[in-house]
PDB file of N, CA and C in Angstrom:
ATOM      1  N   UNK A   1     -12.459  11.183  19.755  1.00  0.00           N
ATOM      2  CA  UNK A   1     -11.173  11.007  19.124  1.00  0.00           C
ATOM      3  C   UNK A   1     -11.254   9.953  18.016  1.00  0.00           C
ATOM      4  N   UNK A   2     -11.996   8.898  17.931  1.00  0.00           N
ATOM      5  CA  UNK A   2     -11.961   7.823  17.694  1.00  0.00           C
ATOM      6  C   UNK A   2     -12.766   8.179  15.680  1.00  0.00           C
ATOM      7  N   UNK A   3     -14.080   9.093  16.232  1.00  0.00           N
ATOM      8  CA  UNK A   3     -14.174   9.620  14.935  1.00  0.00           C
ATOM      9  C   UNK A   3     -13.299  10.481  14.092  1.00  0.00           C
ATOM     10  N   UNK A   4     -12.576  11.434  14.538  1.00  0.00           N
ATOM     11  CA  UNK A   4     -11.513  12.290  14.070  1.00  0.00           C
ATOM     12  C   UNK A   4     -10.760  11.735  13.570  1.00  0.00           C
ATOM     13  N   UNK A   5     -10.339   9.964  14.123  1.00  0.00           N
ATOM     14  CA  UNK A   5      -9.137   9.282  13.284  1.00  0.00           C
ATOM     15  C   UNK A   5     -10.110   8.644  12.130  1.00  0.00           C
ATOM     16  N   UNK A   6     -11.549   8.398  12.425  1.00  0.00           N
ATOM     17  CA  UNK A   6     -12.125   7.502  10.887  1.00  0.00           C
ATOM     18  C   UNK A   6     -12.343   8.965   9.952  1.00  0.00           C
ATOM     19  N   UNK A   7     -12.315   9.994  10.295  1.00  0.00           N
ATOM     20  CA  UNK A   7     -12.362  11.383   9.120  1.00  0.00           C
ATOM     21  C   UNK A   7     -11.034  11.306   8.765  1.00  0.00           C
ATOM     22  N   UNK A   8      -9.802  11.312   9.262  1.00  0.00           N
ATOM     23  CA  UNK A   8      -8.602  11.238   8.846  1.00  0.00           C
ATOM     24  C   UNK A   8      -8.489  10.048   7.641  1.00  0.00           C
ATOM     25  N   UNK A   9      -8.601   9.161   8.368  1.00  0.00           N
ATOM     26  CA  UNK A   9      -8.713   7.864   7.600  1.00  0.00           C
ATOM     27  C   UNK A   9      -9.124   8.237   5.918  1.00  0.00           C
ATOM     28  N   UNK A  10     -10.341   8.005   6.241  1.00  0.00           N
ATOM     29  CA  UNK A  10     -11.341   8.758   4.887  1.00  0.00           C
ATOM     30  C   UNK A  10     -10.791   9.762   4.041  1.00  0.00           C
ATOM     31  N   UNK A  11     -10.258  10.719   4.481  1.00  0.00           N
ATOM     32  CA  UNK A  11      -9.503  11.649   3.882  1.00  0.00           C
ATOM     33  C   UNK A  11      -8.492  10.998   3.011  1.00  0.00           C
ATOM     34  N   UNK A  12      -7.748  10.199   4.161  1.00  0.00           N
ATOM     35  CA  UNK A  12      -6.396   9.930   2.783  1.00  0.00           C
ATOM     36  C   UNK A  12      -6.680   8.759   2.189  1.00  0.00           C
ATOM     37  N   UNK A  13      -7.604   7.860   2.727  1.00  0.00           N
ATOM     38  CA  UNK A  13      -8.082   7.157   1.507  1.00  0.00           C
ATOM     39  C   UNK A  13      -8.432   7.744   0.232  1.00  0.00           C
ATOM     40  N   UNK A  14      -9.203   8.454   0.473  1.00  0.00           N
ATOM     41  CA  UNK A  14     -10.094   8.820  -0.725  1.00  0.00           C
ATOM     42  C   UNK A  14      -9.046   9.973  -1.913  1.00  0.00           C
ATOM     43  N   UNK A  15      -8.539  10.654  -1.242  1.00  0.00           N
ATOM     44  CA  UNK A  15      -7.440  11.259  -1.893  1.00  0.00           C
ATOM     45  C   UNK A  15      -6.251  10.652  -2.171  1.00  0.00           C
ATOM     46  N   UNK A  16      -5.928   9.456  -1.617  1.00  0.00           N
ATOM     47  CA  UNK A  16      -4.928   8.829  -2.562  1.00  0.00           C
ATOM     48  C   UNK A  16      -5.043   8.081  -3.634  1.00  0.00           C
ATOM     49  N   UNK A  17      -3.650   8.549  -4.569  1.00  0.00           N
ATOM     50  CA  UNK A  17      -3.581   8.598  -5.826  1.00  0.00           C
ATOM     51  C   UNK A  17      -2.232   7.348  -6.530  1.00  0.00           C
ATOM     52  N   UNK A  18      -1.518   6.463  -6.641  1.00  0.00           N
ATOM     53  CA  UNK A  18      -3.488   5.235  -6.804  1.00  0.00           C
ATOM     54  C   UNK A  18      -3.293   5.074  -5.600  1.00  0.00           C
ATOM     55  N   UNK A  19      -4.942   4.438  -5.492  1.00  0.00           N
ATOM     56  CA  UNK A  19      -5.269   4.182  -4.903  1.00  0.00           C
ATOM     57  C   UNK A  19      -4.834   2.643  -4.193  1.00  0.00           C
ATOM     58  N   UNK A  20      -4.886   2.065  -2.766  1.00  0.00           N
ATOM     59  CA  UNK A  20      -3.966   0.935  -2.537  1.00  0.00           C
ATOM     60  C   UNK A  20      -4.505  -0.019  -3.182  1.00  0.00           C
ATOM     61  N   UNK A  21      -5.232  -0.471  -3.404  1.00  0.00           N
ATOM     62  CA  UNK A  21      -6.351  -1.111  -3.806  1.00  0.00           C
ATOM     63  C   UNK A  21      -7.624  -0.942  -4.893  1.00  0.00           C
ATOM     64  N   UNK A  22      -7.572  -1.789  -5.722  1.00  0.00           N
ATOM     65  CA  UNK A  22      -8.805  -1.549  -6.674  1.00  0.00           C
ATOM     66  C   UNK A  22     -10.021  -1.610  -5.876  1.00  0.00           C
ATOM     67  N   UNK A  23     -11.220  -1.269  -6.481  1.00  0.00           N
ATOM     68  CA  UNK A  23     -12.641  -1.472  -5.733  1.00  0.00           C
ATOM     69  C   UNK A  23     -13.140  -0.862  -4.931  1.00  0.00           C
ATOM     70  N   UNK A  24     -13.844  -0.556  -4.119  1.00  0.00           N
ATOM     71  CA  UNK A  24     -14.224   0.051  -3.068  1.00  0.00           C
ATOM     72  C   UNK A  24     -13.838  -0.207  -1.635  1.00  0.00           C
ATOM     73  N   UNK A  25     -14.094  -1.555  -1.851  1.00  0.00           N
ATOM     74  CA  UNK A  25     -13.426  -2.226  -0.785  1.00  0.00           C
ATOM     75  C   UNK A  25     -11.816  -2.278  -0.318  1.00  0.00           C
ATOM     76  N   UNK A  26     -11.000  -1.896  -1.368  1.00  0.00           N
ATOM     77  CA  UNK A  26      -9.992  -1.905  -1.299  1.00  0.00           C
ATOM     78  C   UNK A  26      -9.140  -0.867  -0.929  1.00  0.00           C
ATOM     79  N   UNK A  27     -10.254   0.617  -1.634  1.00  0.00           N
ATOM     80  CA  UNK A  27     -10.280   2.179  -1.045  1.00  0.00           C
ATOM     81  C   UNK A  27     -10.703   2.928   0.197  1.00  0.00           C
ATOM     82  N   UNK A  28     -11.494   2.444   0.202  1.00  0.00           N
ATOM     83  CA  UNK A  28     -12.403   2.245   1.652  1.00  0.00           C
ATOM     84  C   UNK A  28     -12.080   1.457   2.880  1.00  0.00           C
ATOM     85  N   UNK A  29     -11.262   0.273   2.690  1.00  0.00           N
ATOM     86  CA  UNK A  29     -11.214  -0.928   3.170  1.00  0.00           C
ATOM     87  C   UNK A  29     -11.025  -0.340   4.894  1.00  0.00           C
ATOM     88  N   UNK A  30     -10.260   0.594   4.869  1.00  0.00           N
ATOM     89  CA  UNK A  30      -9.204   0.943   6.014  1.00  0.00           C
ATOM     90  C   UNK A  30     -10.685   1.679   6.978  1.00  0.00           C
ATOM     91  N   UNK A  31     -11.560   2.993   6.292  1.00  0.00           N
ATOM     92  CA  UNK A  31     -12.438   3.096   6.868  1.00  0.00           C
ATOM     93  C   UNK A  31     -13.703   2.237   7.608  1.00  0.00           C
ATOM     94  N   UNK A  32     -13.995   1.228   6.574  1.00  0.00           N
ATOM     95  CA  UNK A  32     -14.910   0.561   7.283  1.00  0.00           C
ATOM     96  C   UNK A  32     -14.413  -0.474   8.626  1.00  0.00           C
ATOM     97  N   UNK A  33     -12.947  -0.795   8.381  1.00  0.00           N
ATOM     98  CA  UNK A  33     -12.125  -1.196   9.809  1.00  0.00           C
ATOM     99  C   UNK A  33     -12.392  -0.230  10.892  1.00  0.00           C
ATOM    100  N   UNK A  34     -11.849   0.963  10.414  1.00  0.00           N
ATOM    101  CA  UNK A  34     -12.158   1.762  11.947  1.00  0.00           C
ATOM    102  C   UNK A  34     -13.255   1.916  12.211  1.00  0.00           C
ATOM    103  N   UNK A  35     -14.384   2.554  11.353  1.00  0.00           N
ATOM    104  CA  UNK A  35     -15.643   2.779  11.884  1.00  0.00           C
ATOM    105  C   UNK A  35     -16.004   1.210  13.038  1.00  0.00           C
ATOM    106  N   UNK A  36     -16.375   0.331  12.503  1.00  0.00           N
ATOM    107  CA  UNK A  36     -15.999  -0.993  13.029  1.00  0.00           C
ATOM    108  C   UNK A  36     -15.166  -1.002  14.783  1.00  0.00           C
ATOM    109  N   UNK A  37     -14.107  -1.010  14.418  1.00  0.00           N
ATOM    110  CA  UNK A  37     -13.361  -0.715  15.649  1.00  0.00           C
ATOM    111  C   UNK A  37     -13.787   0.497  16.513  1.00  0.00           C
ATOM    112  N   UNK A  38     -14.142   2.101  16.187  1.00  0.00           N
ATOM    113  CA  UNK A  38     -14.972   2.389  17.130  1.00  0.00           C
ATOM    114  C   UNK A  38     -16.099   2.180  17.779  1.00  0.00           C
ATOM    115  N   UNK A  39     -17.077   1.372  16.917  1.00  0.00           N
ATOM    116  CA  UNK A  39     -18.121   0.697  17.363  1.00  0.00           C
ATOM    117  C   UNK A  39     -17.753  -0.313  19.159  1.00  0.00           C
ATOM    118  N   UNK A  40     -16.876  -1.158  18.603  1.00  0.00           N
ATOM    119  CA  UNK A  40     -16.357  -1.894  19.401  1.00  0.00           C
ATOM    120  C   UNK A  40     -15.611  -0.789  20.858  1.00  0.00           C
ATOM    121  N   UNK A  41     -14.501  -0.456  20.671  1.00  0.00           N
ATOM    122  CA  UNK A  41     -14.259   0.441  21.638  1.00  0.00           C
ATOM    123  C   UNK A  41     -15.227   1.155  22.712  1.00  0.00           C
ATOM    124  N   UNK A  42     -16.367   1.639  21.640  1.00  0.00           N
ATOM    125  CA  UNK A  42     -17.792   2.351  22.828  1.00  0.00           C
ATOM    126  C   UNK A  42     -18.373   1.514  23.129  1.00  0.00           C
ATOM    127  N   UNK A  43     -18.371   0.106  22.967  1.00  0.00           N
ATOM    128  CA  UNK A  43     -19.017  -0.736  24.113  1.00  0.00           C
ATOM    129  C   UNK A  43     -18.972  -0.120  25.472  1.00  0.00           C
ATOM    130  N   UNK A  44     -17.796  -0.083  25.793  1.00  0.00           N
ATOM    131  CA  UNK A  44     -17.182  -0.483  27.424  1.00  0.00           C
ATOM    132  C   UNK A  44     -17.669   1.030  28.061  1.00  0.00           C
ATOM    133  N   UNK A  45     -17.309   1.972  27.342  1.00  0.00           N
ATOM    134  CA  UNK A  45     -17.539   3.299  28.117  1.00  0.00           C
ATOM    135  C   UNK A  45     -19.052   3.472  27.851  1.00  0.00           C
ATOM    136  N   UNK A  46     -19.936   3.384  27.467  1.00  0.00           N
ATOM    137  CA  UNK A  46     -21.639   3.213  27.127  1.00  0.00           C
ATOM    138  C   UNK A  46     -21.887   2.699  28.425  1.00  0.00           C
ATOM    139  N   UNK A  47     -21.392   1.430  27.985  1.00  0.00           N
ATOM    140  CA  UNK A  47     -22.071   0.894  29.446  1.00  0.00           C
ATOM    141  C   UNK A  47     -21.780   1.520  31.195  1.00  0.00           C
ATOM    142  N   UNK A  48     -20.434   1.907  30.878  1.00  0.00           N
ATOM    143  CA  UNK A  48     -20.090   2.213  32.023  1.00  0.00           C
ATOM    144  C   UNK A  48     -20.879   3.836  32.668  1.00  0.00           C
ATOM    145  N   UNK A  49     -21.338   4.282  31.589  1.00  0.00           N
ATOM    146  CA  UNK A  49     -22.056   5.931  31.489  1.00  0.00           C
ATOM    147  C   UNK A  49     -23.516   5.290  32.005  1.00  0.00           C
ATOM    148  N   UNK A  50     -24.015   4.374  31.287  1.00  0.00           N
ATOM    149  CA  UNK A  50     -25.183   3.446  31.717  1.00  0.00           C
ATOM    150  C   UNK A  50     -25.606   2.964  33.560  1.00  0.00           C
ATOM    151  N   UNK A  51     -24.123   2.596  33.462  1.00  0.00           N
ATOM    152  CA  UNK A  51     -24.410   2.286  35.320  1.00  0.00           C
ATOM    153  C   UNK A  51     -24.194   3.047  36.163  1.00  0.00           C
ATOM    154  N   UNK A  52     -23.541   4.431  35.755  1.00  0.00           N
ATOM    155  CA  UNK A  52     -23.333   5.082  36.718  1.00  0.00           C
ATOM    156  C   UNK A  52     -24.343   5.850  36.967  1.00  0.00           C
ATOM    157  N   UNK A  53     -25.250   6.271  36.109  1.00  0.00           N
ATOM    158  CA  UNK A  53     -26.525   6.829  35.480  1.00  0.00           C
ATOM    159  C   UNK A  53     -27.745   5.560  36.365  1.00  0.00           C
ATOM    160  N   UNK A  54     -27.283   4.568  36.696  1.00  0.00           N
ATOM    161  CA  UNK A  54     -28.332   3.625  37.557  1.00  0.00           C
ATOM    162  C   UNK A  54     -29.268   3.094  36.774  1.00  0.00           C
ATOM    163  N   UNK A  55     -28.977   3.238  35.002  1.00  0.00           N
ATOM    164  CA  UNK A  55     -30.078   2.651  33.927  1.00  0.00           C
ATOM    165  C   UNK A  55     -29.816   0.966  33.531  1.00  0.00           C
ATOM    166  N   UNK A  56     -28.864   0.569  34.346  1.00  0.00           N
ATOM    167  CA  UNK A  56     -27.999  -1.348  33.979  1.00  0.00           C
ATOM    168  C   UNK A  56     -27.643  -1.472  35.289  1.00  0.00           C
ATOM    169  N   UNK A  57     -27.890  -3.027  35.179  1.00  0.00           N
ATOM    170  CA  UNK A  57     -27.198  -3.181  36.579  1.00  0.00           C
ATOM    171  C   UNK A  57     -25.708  -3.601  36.450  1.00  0.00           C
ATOM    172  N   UNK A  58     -25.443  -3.861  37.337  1.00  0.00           N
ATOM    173  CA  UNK A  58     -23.604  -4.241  36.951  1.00  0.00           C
ATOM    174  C   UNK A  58     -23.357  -5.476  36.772  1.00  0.00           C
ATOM    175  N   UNK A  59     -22.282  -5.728  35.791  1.00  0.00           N
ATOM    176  CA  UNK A  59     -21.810  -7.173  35.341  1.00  0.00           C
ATOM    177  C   UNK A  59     -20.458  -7.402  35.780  1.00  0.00           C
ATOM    178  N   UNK A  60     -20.533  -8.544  36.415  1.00  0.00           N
ATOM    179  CA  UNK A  60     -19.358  -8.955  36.648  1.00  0.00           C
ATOM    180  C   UNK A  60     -18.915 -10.283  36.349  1.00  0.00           C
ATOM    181  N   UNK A  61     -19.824 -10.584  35.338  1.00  0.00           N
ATOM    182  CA  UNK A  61     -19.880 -11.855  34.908  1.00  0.00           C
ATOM    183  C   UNK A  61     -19.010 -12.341  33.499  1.00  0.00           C
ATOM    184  N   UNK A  62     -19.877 -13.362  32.632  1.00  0.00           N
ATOM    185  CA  UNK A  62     -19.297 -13.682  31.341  1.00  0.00           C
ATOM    186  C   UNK A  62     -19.353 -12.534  30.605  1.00  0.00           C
ATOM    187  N   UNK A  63     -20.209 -11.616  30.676  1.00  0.00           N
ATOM    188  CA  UNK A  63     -20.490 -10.390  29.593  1.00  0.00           C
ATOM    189  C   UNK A  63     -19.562  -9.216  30.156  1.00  0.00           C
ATOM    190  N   UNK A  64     -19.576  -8.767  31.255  1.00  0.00           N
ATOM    191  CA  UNK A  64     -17.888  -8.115  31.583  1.00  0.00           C
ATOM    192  C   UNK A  64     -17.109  -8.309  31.040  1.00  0.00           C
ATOM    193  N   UNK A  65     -16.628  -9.839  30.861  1.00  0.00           N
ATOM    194  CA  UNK A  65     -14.963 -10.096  30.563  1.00  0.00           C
ATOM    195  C   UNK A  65     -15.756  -9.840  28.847  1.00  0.00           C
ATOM    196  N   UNK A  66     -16.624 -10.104  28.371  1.00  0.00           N
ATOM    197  CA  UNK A  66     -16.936 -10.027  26.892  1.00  0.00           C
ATOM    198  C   UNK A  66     -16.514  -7.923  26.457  1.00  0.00           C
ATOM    199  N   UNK A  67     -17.208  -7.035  27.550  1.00  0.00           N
ATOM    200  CA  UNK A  67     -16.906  -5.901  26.694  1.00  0.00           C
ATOM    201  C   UNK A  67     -15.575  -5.929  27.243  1.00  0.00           C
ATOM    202  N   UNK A  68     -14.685  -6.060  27.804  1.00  0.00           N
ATOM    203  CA  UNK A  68     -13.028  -6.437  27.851  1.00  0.00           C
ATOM    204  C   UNK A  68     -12.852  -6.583  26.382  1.00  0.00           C
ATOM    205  N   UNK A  69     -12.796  -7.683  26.228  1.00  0.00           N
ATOM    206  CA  UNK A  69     -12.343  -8.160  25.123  1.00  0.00           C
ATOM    207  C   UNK A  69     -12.836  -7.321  23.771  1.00  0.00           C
ATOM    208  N   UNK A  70     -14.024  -6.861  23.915  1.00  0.00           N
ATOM    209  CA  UNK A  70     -14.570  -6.222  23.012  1.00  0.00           C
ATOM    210  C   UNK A  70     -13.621  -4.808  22.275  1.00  0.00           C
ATOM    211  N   UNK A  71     -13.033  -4.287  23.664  1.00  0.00           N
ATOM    212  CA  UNK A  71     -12.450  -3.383  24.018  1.00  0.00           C
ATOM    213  C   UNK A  71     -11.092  -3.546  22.857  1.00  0.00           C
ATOM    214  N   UNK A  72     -10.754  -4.325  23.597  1.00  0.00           N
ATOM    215  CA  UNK A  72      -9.104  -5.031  23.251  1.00  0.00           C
ATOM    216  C   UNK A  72      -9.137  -5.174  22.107  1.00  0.00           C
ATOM    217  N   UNK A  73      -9.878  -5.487  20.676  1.00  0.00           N
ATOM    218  CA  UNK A  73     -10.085  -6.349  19.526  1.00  0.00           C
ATOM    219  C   UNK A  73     -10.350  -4.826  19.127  1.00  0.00           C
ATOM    220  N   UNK A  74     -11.311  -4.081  19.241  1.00  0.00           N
ATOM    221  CA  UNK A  74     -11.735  -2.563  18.812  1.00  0.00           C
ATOM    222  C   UNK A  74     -10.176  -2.134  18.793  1.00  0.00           C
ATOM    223  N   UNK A  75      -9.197  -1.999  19.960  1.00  0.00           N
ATOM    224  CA  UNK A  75      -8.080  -0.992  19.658  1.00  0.00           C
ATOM    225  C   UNK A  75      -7.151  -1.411  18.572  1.00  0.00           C
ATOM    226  N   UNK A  76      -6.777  -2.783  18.589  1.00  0.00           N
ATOM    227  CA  UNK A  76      -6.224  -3.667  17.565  1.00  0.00           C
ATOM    228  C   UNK A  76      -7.114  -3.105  16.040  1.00  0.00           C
ATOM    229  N   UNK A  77      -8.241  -3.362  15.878  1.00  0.00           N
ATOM    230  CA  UNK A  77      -8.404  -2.791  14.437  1.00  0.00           C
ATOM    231  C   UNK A  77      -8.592  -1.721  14.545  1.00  0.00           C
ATOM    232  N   UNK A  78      -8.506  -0.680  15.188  1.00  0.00           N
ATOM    233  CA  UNK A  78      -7.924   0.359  14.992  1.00  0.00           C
ATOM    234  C   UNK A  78      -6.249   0.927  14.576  1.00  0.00           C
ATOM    235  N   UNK A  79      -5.673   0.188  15.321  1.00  0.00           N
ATOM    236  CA  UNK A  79      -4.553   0.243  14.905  1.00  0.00           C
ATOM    237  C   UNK A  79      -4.150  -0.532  13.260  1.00  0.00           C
ATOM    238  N   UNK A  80      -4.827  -1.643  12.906  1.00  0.00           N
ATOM    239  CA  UNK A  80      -4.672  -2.265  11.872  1.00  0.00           C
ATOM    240  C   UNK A  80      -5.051  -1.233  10.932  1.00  0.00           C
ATOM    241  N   UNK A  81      -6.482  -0.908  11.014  1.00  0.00           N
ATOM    242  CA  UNK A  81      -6.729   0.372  10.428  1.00  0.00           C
ATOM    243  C   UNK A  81      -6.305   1.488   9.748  1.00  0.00           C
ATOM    244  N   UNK A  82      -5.934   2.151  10.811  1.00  0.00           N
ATOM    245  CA  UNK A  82      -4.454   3.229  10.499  1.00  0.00           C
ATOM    246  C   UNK A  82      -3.559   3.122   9.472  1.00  0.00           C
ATOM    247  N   UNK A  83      -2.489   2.227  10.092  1.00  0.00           N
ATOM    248  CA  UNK A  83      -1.607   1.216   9.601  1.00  0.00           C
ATOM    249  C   UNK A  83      -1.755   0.982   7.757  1.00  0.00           C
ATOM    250  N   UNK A  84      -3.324   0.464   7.775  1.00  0.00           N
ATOM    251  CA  UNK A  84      -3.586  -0.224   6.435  1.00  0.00           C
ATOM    252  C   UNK A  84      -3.417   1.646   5.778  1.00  0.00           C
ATOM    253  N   UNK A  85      -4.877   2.389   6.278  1.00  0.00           N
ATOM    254  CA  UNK A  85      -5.171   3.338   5.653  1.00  0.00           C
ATOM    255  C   UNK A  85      -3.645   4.508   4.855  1.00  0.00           C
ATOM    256  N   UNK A  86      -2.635   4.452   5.829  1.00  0.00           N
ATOM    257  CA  UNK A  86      -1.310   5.041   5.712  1.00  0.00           C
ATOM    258  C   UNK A  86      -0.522   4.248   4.786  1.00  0.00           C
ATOM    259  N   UNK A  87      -0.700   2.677   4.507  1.00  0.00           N
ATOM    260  CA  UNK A  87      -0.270   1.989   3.518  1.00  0.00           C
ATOM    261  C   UNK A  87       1.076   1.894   4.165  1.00  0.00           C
ATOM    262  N   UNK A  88       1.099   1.781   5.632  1.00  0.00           N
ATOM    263  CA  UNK A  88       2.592   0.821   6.046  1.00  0.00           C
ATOM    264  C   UNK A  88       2.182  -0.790   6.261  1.00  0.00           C
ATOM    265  N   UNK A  89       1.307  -1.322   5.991  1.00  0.00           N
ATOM    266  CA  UNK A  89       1.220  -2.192   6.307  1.00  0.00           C
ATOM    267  C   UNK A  89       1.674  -3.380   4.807  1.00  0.00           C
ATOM    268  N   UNK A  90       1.447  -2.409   3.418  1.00  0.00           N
ATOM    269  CA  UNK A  90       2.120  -3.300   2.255  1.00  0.00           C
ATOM    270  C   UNK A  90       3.637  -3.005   2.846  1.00  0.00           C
ATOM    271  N   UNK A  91       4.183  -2.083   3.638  1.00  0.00           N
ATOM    272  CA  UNK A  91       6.070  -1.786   3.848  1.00  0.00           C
ATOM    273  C   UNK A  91       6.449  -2.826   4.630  1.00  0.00           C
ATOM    274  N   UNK A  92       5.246  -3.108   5.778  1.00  0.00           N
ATOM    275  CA  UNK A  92       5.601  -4.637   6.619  1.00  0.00           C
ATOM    276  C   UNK A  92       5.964  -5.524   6.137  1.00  0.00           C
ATOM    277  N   UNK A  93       4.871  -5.097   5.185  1.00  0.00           N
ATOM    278  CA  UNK A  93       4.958  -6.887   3.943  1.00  0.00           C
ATOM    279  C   UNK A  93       6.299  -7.256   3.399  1.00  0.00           C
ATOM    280  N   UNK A  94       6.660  -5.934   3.038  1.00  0.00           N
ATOM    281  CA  UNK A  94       7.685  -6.018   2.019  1.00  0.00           C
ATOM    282  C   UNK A  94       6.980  -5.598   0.281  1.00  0.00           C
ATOM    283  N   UNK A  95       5.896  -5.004   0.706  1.00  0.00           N
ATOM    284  CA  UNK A  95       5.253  -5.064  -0.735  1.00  0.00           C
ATOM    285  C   UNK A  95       5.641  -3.692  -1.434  1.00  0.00           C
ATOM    286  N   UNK A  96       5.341  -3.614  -2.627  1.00  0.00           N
ATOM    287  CA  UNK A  96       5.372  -2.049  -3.054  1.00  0.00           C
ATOM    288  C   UNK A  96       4.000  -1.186  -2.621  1.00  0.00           C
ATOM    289  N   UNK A  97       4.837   0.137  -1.836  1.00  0.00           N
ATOM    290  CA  UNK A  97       3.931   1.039  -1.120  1.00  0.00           C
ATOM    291  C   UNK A  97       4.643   2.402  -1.702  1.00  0.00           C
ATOM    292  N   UNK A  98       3.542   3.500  -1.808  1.00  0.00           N
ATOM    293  CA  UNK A  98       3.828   5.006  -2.396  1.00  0.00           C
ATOM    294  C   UNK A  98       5.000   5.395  -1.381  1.00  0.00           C
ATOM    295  N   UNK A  99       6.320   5.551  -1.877  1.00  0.00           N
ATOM    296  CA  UNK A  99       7.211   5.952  -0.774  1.00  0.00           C
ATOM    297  C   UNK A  99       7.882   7.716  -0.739  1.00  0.00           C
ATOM    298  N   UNK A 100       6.966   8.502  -2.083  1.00  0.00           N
ATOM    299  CA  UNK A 100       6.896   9.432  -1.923  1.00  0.00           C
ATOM    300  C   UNK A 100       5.819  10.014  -1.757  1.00  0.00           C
ATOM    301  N   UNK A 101       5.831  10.830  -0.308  1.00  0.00           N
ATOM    302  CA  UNK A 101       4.470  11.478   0.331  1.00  0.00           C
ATOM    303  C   UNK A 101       3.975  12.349  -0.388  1.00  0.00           C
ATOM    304  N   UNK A 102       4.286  13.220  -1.821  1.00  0.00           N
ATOM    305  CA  UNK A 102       3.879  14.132  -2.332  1.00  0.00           C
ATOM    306  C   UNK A 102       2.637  13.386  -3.321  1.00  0.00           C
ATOM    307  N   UNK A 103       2.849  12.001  -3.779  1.00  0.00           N
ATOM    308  CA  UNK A 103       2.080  11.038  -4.917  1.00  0.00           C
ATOM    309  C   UNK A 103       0.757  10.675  -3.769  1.00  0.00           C
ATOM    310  N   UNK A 104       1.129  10.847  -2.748  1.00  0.00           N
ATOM    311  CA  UNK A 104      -0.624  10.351  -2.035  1.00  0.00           C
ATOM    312  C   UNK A 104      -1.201  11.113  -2.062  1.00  0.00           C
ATOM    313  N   UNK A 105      -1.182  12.279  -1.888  1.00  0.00           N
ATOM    314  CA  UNK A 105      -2.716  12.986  -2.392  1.00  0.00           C
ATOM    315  C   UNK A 105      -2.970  13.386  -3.636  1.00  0.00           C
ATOM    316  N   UNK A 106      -3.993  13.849  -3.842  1.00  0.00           N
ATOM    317  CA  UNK A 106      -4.014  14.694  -5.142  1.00  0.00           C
ATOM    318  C   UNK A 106      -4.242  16.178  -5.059  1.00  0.00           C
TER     319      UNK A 106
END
C-alpha cells in the first residue's frame, strides 16, 4: 500500500502545473518524504516476518521500543507527505495553494 501512495504521490507531483515549489526538491519534495517514511514503517513488520521465520531473536529491549518509534515517525511523514504532495499543507498555512483541481494537472 505504502508504495501505491509514493506512485500516487509522484504522479501528482510531477504533473502539477506550477509546480508547488521551484527545484527538484521542491517538486519532488513530497516523494522523497514518503519513500523515506515507507522505509521507516517496514522496519517493524521485516522484523517481525524475521522472527517468526526463527532468522532474529526477539527484542524486547531498547531496540523494540526503537522500531516502535520508528513505526510512529514513518506514519507521521507519511501523512506529512500526502498532505504536502496534495498542497493542503500551504491551505494550513494560510498560504496561496491551486484551489482549482482542473490547474493541477496537465
Amino acid at each position: 500500500m505504502c508504495t501505491n501512495l509514493t506512485q500516487h504521490a509522484a504522479y501528482v507531483c510531477l504533473r502539477r502545473v506550477p509546480p508547488l515549489q521551484n527545484g527538484q526538491l521542491g517538486r519532488l519534495g513530497p516523494v522523497y518524504v514518503i519513500i523515506l517514511a515507507t522505509a521507516l514503517i517496514m522496519v517493524q513488520p521485516t522484523y517481525l516476518v524475521l522472527r517468526v521465520s526463527k532468522q532474529v531473536q526477539s527484542m524486547h529491549t531498547f531496540w523494540g521500543s526503537v522500531m516502535h518509534v520508528f513505526s510512529g515517525f514513518g506514519f507521521a511523514l507519511l501523512l506529512g507527505g500526502m498532505l504536502w504532495a496534495n498542497g493542503a499543507l500551504a491551505k494550513l498555512q494560510g498560504g496561496k495553494a491551486n484551489s482549482d483541481d482542473d490547474k493541477h494537472y496537465a
